[in-house]
C-alpha atoms as a PDB file:
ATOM      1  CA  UNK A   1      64.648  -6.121-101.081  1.00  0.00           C
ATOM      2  CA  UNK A   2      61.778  -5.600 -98.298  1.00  0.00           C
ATOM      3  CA  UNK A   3      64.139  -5.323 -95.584  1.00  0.00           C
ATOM      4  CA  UNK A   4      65.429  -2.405 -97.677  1.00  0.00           C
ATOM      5  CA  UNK A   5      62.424  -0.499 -98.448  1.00  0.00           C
ATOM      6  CA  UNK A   6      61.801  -0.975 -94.721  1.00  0.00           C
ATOM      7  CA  UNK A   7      64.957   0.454 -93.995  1.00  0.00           C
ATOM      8  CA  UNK A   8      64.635   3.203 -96.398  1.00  0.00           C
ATOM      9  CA  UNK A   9      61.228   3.889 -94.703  1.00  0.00           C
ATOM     10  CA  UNK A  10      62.174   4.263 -91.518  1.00  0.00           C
ATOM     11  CA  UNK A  11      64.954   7.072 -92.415  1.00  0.00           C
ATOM     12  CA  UNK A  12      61.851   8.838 -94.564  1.00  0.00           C
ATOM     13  CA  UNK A  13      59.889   8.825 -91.456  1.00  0.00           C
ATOM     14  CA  UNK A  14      62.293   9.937 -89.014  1.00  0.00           C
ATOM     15  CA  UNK A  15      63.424  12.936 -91.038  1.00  0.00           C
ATOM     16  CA  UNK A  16      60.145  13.747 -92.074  1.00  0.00           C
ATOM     17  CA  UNK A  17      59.290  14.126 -87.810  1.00  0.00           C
ATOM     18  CA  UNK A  18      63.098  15.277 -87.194  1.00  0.00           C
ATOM     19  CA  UNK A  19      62.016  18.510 -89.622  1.00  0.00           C
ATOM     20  CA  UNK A  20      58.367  18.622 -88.226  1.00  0.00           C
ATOM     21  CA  UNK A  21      60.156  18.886 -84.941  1.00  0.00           C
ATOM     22  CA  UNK A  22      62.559  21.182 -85.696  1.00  0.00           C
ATOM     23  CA  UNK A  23      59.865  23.634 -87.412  1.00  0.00           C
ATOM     24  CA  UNK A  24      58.071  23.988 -83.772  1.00  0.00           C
ATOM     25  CA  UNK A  25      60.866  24.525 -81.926  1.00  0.00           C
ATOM     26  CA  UNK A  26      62.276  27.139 -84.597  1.00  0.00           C
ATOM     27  CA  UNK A  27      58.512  28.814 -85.686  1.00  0.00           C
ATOM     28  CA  UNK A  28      58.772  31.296 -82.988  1.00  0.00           C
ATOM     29  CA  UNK A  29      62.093  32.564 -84.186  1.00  0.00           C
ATOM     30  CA  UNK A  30      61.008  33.027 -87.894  1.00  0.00           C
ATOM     31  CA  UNK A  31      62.646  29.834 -88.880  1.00  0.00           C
ATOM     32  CA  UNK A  32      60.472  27.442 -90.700  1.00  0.00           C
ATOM     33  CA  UNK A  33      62.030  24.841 -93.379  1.00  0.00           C
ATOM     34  CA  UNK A  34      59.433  23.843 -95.626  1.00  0.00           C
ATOM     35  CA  UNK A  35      58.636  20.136 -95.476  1.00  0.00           C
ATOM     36  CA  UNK A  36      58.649  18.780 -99.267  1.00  0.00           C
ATOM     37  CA  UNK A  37      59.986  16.016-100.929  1.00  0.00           C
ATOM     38  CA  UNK A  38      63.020  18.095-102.353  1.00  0.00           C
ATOM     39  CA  UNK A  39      64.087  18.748 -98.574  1.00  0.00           C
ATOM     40  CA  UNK A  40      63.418  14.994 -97.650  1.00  0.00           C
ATOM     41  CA  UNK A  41      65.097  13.254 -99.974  1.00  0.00           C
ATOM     42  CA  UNK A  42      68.358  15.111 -99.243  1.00  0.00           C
ATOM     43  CA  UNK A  43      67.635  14.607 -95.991  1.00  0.00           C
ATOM     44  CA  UNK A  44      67.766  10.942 -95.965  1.00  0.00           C
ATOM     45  CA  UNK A  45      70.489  11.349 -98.444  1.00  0.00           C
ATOM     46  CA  UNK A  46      72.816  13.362 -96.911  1.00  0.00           C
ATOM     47  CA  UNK A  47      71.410  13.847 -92.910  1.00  0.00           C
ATOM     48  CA  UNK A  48      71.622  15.721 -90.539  1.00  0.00           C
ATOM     49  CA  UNK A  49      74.161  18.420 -92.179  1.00  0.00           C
ATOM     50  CA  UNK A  50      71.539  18.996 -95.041  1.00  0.00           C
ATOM     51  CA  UNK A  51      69.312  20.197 -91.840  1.00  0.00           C
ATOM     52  CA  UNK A  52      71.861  22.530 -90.817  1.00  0.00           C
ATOM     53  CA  UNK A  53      73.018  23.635 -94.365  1.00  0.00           C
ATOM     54  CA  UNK A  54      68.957  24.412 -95.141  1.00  0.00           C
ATOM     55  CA  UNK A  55      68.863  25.967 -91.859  1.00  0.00           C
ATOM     56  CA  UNK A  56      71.866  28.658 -92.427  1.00  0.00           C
ATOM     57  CA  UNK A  57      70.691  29.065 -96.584  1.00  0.00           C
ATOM     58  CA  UNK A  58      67.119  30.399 -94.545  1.00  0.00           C
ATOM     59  CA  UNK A  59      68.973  32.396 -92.392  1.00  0.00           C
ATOM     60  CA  UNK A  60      71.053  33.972 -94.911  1.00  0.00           C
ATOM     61  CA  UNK A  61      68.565  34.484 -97.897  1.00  0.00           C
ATOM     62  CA  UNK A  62      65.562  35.948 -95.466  1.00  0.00           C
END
């Protein structure tokens, strides 16, 4: 049970830096995905291809 909260808090933590991270490198450009808990969860969810699926829904909407 602890070795899976661990586990699950690890992957919250390195998505939650993988966006932060993304959002300075992409600020200049105008590209800035909103760090909540809705973007997070489907993050550690689903991965990296939520990141890119968020990314080209903010492209296309704005």
């Amino acid at each position: 049970m602890l070795k899976n909260f661990f586990g699950l808090f690890k992957k919250v933590i390195f998505y939650v830096l993988l966006l932060y991270s993304f959002n300075l490198v992409a600020a200049p450009m105008g590209i800035i995905v909103p760090i909540n808990l809705v973007t997070v969860i489907s993050l550690v969810l689903l991965g990296v291809p939520a990141l890119f699926s968020f990314i080209l829904i903010i492209v296309l909407m704005f």
